[in-house]
PDB file of N, CA and C in Angstrom:
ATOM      1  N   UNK A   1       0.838  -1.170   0.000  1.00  0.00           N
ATOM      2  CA  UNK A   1       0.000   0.000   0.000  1.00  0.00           C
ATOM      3  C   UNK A   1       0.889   1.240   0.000  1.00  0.00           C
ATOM      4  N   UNK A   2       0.584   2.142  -0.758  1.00  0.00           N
ATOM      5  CA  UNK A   2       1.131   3.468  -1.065  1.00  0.00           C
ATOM      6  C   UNK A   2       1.225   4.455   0.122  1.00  0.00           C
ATOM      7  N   UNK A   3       1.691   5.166   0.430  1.00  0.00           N
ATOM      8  CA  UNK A   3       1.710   6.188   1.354  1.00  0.00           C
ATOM      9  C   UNK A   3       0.917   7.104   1.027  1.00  0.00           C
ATOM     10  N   UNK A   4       0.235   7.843   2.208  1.00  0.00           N
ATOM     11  CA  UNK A   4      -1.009   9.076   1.727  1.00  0.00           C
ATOM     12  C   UNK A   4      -0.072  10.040   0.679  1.00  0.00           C
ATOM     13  N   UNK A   5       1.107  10.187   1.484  1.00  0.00           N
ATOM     14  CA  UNK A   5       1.801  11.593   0.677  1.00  0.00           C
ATOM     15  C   UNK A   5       1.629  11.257  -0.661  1.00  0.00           C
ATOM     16  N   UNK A   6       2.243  10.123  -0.889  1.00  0.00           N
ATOM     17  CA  UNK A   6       2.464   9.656  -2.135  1.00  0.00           C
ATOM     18  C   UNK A   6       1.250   9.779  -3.401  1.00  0.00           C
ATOM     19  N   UNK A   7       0.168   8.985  -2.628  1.00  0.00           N
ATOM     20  CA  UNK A   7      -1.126   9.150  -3.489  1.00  0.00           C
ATOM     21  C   UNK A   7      -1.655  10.560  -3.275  1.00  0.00           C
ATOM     22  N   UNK A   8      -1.349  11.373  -2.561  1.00  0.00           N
ATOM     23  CA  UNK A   8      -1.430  13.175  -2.394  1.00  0.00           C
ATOM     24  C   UNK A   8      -0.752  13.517  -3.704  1.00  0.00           C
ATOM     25  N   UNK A   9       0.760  13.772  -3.750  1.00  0.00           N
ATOM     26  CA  UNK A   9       1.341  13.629  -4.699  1.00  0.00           C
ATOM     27  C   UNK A   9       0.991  13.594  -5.990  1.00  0.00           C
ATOM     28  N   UNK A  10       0.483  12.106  -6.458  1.00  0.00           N
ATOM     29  CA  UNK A  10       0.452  12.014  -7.741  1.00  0.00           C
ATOM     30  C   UNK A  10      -1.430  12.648  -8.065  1.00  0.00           C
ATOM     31  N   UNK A  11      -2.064  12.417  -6.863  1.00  0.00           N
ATOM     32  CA  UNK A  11      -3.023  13.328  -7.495  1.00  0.00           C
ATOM     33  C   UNK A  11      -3.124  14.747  -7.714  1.00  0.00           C
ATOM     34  N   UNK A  12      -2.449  15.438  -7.150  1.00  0.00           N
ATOM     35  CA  UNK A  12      -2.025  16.968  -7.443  1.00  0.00           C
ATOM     36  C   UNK A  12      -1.509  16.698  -8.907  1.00  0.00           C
ATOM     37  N   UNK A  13      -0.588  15.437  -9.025  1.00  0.00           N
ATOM     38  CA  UNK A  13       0.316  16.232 -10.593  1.00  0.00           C
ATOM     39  C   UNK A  13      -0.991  15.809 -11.368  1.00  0.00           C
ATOM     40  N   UNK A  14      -1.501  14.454 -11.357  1.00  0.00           N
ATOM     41  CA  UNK A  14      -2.762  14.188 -12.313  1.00  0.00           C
ATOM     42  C   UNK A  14      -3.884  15.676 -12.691  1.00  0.00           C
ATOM     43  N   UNK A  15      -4.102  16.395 -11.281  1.00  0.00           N
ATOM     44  CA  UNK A  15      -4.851  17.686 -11.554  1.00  0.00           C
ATOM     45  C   UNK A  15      -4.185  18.854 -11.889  1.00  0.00           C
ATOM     46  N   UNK A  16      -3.169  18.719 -11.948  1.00  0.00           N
ATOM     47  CA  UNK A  16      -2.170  20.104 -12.316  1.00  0.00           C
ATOM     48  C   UNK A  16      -1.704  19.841 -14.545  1.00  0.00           C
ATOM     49  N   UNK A  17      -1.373  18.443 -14.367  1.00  0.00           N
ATOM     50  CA  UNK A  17      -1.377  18.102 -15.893  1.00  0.00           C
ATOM     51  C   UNK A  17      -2.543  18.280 -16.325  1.00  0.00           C
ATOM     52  N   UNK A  18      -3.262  18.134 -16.129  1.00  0.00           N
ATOM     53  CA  UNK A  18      -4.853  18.001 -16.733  1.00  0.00           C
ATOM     54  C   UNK A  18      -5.632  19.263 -17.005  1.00  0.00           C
ATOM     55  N   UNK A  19      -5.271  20.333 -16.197  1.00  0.00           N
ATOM     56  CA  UNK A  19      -6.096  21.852 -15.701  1.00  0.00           C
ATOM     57  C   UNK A  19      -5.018  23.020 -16.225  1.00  0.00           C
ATOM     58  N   UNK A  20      -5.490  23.975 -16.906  1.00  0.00           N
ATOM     59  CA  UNK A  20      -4.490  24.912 -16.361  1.00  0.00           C
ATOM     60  C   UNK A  20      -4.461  25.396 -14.955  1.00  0.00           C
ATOM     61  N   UNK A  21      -3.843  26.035 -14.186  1.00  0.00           N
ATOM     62  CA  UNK A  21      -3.211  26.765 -12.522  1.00  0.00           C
ATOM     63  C   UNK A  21      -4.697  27.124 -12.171  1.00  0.00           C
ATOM     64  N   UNK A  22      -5.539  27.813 -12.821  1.00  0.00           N
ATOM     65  CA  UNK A  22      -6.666  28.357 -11.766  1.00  0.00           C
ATOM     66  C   UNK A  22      -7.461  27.715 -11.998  1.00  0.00           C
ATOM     67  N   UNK A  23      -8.182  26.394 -12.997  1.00  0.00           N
ATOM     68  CA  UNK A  23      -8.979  25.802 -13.057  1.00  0.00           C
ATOM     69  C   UNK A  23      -8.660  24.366 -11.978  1.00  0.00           C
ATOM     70  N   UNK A  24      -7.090  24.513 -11.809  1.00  0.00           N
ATOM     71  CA  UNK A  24      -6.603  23.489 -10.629  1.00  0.00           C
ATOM     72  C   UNK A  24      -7.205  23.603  -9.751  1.00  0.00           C
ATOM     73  N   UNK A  25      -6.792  25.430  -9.670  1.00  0.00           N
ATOM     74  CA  UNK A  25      -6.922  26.394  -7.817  1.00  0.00           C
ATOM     75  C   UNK A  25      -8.831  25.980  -7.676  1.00  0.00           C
ATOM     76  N   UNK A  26      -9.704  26.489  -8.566  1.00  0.00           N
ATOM     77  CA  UNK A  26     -10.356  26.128  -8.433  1.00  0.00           C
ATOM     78  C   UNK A  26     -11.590  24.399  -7.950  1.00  0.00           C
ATOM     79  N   UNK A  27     -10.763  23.711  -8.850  1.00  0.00           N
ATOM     80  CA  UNK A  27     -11.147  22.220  -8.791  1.00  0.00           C
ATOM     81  C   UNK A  27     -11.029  21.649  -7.117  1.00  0.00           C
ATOM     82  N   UNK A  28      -9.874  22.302  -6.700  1.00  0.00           N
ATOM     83  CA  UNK A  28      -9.393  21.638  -5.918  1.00  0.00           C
ATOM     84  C   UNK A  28     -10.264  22.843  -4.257  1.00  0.00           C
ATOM     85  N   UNK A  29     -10.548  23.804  -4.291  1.00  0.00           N
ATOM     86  CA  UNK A  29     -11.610  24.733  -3.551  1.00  0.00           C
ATOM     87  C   UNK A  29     -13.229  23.999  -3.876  1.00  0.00           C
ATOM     88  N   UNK A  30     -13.068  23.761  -4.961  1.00  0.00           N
ATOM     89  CA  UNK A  30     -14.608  23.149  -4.647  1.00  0.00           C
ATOM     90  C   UNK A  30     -14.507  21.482  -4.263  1.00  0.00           C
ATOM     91  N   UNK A  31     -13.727  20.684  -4.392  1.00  0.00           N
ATOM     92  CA  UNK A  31     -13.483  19.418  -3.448  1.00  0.00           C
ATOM     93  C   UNK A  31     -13.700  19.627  -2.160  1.00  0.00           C
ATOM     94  N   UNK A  32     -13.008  21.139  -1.598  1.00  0.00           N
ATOM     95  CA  UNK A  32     -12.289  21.151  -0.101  1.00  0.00           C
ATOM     96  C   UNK A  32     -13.733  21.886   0.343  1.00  0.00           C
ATOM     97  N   UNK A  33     -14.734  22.434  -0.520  1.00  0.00           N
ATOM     98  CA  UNK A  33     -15.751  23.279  -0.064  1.00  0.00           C
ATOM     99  C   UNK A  33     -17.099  22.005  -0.264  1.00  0.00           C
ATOM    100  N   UNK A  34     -16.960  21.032  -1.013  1.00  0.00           N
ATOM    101  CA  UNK A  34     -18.393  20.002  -1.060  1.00  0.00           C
ATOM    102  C   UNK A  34     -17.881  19.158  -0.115  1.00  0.00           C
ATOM    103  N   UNK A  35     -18.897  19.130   0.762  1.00  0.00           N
ATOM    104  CA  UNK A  35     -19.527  17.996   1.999  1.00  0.00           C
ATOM    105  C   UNK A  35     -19.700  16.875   1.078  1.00  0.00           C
ATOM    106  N   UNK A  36     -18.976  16.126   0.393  1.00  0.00           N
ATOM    107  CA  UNK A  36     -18.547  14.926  -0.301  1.00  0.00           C
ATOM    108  C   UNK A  36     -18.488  13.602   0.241  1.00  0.00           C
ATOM    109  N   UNK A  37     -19.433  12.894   0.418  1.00  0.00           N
ATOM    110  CA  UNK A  37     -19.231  11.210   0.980  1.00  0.00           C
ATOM    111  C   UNK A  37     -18.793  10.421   0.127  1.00  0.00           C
ATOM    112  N   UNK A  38     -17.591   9.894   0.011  1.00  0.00           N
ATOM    113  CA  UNK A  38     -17.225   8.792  -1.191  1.00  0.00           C
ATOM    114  C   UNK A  38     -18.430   7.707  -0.790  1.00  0.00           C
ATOM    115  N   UNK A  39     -17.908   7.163   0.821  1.00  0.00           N
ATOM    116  CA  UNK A  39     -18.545   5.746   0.616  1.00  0.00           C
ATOM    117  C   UNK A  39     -19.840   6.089   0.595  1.00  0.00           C
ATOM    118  N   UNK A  40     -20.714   6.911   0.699  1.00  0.00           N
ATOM    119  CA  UNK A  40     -21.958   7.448   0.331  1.00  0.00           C
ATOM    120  C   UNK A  40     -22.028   6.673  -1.373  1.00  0.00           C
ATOM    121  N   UNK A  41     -21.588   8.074  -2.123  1.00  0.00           N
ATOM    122  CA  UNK A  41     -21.543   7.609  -3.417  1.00  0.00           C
ATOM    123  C   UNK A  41     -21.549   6.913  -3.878  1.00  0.00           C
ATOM    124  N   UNK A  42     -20.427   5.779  -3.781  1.00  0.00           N
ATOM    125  CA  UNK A  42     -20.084   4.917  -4.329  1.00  0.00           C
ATOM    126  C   UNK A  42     -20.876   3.776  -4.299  1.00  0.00           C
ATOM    127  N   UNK A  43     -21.902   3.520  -2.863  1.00  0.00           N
ATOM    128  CA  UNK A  43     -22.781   2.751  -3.076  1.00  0.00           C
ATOM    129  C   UNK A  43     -23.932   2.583  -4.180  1.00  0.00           C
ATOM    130  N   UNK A  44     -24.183   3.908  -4.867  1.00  0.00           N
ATOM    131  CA  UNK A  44     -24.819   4.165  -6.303  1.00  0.00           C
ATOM    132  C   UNK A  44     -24.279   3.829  -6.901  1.00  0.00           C
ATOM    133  N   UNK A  45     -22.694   4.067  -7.359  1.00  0.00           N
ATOM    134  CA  UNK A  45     -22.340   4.572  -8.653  1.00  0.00           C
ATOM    135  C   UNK A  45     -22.548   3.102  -9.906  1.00  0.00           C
ATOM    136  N   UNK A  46     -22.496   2.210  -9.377  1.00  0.00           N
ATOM    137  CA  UNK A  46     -23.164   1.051 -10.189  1.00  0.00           C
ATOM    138  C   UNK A  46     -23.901   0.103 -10.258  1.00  0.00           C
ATOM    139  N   UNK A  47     -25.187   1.000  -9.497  1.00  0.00           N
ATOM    140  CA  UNK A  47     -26.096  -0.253  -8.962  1.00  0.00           C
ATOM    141  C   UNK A  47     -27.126  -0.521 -10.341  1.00  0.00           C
ATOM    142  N   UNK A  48     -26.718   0.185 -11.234  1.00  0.00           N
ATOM    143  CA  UNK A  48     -27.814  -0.738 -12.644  1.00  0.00           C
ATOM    144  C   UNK A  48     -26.576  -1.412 -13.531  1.00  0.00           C
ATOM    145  N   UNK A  49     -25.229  -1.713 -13.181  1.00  0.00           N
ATOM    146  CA  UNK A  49     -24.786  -3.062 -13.874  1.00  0.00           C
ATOM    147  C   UNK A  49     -24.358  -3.909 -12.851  1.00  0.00           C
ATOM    148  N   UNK A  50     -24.484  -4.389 -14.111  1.00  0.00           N
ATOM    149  CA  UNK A  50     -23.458  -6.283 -13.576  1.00  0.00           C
ATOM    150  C   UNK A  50     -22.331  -6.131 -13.860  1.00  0.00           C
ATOM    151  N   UNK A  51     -21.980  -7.436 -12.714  1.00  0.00           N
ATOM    152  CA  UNK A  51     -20.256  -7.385 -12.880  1.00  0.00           C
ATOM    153  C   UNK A  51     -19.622  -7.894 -14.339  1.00  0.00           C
ATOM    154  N   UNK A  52     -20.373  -8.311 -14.839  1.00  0.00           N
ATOM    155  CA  UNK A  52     -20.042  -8.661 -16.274  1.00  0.00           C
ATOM    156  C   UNK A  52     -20.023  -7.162 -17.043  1.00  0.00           C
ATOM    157  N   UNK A  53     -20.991  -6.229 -17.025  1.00  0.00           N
ATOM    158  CA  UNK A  53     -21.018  -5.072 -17.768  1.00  0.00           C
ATOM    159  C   UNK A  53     -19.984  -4.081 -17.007  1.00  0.00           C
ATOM    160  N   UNK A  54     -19.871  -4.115 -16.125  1.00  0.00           N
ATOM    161  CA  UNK A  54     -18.239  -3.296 -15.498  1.00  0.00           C
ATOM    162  C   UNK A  54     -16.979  -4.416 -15.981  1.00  0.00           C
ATOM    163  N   UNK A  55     -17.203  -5.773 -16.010  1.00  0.00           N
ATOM    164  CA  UNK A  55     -15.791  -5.948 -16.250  1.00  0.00           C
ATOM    165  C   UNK A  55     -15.384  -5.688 -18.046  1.00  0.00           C
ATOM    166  N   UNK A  56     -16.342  -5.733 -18.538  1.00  0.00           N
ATOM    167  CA  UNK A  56     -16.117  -5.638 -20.423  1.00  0.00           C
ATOM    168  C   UNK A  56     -15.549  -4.106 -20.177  1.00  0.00           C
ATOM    169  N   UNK A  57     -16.563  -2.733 -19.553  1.00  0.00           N
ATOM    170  CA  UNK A  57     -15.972  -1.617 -19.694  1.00  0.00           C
ATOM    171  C   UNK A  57     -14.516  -1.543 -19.004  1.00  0.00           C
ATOM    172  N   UNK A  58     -14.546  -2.473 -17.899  1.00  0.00           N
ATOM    173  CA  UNK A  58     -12.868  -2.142 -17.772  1.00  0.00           C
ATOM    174  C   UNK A  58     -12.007  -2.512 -18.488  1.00  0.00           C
ATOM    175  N   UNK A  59     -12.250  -4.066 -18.754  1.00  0.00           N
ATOM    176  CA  UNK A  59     -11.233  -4.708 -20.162  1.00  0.00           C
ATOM    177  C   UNK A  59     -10.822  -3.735 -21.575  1.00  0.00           C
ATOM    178  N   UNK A  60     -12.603  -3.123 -21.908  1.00  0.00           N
ATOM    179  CA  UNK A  60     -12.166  -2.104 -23.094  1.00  0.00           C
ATOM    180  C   UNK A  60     -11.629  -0.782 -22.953  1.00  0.00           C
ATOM    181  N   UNK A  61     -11.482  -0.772 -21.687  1.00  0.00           N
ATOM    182  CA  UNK A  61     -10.538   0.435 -21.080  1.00  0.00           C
ATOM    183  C   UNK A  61      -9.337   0.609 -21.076  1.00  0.00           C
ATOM    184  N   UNK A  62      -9.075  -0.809 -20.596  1.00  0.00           N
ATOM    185  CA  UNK A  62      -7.272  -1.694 -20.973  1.00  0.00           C
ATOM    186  C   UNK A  62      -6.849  -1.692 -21.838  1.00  0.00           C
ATOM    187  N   UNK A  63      -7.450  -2.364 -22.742  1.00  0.00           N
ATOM    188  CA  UNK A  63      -7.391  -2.068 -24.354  1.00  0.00           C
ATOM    189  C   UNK A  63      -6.960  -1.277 -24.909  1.00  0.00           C
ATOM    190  N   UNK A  64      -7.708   0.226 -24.816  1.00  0.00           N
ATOM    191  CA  UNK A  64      -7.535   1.094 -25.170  1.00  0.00           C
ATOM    192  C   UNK A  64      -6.178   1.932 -25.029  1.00  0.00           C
ATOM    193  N   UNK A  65      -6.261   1.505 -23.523  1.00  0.00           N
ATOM    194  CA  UNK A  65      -5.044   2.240 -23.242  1.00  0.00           C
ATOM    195  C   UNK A  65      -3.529   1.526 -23.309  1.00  0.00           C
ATOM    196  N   UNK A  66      -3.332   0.230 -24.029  1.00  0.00           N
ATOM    197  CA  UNK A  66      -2.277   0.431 -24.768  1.00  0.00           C
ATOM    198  C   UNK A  66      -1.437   0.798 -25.894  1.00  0.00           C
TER     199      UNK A  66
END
């Protein structure tokens, strides 16, 4: 398992590559300003598939990304 810093770290550079500087400054003020429940969320986020229809989108995700 990774260290917090670490996964701190690479998610700053993931949002800093991705954004220009104030759409960062911003992104990252409205994270720190929404009352955000992951494990809330996440109990939705795929309750109309199957594990068969998440594993094809991950496989063609893999795919893709070589």
């Amino acid at each position: 398992m990774r260290a917090d810093t670490l996964i701190k770290h690479d998610g700053y550079k993931a949002i800093f590559d991705n954004l220009d500087i104030v759409e960062a400054e911003r992104f990252i003020a409205l994270i720190k300003r929404d009352n955000f429940d992951y494990t809330e969320w996440r109990k939705t986020l795929w309750e109309n598939k199957s594990v068969d229809e998440l594993f094809n989108e991950a496989k063609d995700f893999w795919e893709k990304q070589k």
